[in-house]
Protein backbone atom coordinates (compact mmCIF):
# COMPACT_ATOMS: atom_id res chain seq x y z
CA UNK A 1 99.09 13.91 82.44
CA UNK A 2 100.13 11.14 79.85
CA UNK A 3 101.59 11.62 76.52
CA UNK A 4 103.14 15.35 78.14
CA UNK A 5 106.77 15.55 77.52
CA UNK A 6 109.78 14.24 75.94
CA UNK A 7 110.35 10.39 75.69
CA UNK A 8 112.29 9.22 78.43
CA UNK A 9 115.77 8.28 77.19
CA UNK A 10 116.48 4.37 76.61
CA UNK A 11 120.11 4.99 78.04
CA UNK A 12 118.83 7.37 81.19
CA UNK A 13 119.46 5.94 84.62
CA UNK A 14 118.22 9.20 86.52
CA UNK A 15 113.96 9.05 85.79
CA UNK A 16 114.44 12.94 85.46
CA UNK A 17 117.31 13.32 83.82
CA UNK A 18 116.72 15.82 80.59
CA UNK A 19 117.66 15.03 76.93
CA UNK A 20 119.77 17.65 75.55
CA UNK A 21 118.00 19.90 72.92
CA UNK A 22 118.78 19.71 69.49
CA UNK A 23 119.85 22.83 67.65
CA UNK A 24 118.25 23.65 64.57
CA UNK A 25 119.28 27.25 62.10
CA UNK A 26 117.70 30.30 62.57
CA UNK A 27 117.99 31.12 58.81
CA UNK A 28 115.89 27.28 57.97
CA UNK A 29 116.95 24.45 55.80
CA UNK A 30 118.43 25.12 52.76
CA UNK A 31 117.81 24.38 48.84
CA UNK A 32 114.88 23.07 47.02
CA UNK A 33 112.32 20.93 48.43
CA UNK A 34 111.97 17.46 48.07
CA UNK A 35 109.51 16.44 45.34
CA UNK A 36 105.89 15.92 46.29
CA UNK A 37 105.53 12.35 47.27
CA UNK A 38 101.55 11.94 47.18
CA UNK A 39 99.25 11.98 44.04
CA UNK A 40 96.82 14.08 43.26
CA UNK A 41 93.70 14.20 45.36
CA UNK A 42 91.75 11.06 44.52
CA UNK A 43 88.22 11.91 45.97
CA UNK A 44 88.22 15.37 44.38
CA UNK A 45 89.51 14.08 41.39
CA UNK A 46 86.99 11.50 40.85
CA UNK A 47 84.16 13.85 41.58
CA UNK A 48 85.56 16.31 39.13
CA UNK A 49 85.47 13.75 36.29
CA UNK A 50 81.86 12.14 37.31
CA UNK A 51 80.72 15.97 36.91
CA UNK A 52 82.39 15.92 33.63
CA UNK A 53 80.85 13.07 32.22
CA UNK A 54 77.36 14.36 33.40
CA UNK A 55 77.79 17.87 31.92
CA UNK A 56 78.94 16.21 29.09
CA UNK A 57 75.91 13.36 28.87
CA UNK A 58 73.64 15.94 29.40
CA UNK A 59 74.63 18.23 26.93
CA UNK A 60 74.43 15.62 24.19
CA UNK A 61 70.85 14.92 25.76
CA UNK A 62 70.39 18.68 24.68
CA UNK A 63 71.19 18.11 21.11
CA UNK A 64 68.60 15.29 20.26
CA UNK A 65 66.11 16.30 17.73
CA UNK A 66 62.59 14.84 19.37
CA UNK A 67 62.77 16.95 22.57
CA UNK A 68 59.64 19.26 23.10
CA UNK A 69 59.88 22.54 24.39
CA UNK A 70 59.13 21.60 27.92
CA UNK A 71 61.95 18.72 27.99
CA UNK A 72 64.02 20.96 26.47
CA UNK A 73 63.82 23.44 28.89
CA UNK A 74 64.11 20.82 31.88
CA UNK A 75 67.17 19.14 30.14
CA UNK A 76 68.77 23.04 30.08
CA UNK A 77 68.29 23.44 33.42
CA UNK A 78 69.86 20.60 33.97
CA UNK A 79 72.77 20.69 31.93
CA UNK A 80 73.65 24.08 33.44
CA UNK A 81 73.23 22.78 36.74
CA UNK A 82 76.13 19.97 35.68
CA UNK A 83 78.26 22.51 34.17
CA UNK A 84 78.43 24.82 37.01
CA UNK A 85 79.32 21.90 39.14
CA UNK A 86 81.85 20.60 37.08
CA UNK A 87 83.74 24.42 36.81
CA UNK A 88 83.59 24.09 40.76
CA UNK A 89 84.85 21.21 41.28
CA UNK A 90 87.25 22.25 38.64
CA UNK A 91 88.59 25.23 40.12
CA UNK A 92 89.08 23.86 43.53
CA UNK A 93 91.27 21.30 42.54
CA UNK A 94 93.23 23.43 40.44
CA UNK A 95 93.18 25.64 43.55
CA UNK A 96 94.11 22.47 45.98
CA UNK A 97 96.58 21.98 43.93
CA UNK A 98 98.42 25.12 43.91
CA UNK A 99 98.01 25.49 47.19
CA UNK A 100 99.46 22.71 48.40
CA UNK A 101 102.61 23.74 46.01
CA UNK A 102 102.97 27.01 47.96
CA UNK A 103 102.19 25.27 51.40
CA UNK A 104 104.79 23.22 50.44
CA UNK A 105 108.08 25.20 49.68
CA UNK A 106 107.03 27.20 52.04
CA UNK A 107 107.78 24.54 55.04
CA UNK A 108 110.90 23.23 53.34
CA UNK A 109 112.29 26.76 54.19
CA UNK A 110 111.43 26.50 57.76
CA UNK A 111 114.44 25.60 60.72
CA UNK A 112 112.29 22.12 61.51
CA UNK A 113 112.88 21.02 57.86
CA UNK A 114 116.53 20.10 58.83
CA UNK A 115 114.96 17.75 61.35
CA UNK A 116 112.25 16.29 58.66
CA UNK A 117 114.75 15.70 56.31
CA UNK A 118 117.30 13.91 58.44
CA UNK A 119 113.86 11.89 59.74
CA UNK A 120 113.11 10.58 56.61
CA UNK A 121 109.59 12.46 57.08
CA UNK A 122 109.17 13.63 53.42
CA UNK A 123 105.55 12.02 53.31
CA UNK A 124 104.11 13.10 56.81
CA UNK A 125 105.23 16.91 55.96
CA UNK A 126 102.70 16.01 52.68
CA UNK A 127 100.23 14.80 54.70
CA UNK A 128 100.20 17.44 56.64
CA UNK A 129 100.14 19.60 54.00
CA UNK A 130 97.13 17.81 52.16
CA UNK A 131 95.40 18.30 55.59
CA UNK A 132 96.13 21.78 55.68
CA UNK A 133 94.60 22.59 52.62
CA UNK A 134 92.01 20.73 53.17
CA UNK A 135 91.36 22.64 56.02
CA UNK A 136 91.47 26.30 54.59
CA UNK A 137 89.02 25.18 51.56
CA UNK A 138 86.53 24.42 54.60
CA UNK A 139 86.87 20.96 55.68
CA UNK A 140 86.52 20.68 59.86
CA UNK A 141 87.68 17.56 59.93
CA UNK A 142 90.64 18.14 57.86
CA UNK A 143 91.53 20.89 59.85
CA UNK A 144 91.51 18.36 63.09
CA UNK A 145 93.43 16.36 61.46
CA UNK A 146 95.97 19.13 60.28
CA UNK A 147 96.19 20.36 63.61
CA UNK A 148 97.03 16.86 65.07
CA UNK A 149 100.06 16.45 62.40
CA UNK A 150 101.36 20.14 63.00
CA UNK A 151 101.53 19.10 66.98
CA UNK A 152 103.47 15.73 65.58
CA UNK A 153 106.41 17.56 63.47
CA UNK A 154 107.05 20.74 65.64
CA UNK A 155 105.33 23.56 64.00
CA UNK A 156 104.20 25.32 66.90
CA UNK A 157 105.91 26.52 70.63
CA UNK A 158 104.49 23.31 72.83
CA UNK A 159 105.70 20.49 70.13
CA UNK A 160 108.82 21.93 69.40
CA UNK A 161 109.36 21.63 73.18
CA UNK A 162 108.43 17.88 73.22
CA UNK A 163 110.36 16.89 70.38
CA UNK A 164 113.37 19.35 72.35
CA UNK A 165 114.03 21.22 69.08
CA UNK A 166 115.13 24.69 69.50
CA UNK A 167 115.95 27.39 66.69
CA UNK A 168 119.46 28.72 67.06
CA UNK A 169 119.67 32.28 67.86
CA UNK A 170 120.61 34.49 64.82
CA UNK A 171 123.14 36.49 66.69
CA UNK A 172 123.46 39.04 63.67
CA UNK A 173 120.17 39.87 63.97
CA UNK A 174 120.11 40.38 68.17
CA UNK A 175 122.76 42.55 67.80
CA UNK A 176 121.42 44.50 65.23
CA UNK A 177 118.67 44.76 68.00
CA UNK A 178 120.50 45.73 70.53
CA UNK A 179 122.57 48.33 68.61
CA UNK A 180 121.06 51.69 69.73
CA UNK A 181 119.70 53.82 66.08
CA UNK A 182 121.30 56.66 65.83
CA UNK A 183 119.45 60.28 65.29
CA UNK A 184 120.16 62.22 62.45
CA UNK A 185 121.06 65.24 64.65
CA UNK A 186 123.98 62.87 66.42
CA UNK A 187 125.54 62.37 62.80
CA UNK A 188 125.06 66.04 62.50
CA UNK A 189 127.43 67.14 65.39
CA UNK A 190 130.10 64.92 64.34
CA UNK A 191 130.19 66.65 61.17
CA UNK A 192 132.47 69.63 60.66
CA UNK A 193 131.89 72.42 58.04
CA UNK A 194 134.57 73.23 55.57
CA UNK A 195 136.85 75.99 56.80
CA UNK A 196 135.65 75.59 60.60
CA UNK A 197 138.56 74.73 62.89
């Protein structure tokens, strides 16, 4: 099947010889992550304000003098129609937005960072990230989309293989696996009372 696989290797003479795989730390890339590189959300940010300026048209509609009972009732409706939007729209990018901050520190943490950062792929990680969002507020598309750039930088099993990235065994941690617990009743025997000989 196309597109399967690991670039073949510019310097390769054998057509199956393997590229060696690169190495990346268990315990992640370290320090703070880079800053975000993409402004805010432009779409949700212009339908925020357009719901803004129609709450706020629309309650100055409400404070004209000449409106009859009926009209007045019809702009109310109205107007609370606008400001519930507008607190909507409101909240979600407020939530998009911290999202995306968590999202993001989170995968700066993560072994594959090393790689992104020695790539140069500070912008793709946010685009992925925008995606991702996106994605859990609803969107299907976004989520295709998110999906796509998670294959592309090695965030699950399959792409990590492609890209031959592997995470570095933490050998403190196997051989705190390995190490048999002990029972309190083995501690127990290997204590002596006072005065016993």
């Amino acid at each position: 099947m196309a597109g399967n696989g690991p670039p073949p290797s510019a310097n390769s003479r054998r057509r199956n010889a393997t590229l060696p795989m690169t190495m990346l730390p268990a315990n992640g890339r370290e320090g703070d992550p880079p800053a975000w590189p993409l402004l805010d959300d432009v779409t949700m940010t212009a339908r925020c304000d357009a719901a803004r300026r129609l709450r706020d048209d629309l309650e100055l509609k409400l404070l004209e003098p000449e409106l009859t009972g009926r009209q007045r009732a019809a702009s109310q409706k109205k107007y609370d129609a606008a400001l519930t939007e507008a607190n909507i729209l409101e909240k979600k990018l407020e939530a998009q937005q911290g999202i995306e901050t968590e999202i993001w520190g989170g995968l700066w943490h993560l072994p594959q960072a090393v790689m992104w950062e020695r790539l140069g792929w500070v912008r793709e990680v946010a685009q992925y990230v925008r995606w991702k969002v996106q994605a859990e507020m609803g969107d299907l598309d976004a989520s295709k989309e998110a999906r796509m750039l998670a294959d592309r930088l090695g965030l699950n099993p399959l792409s990590m293989l492609r890209l031959r990235w592997e995470v570095s065994p933490d050998q403190v941690a196997e051989q705190r696996a390995a190490r048999p617990a002990r029972r309190s009743g083995d501690v127990r025997s290997r204590l002596r009372a006072v005065g016993e000989e």
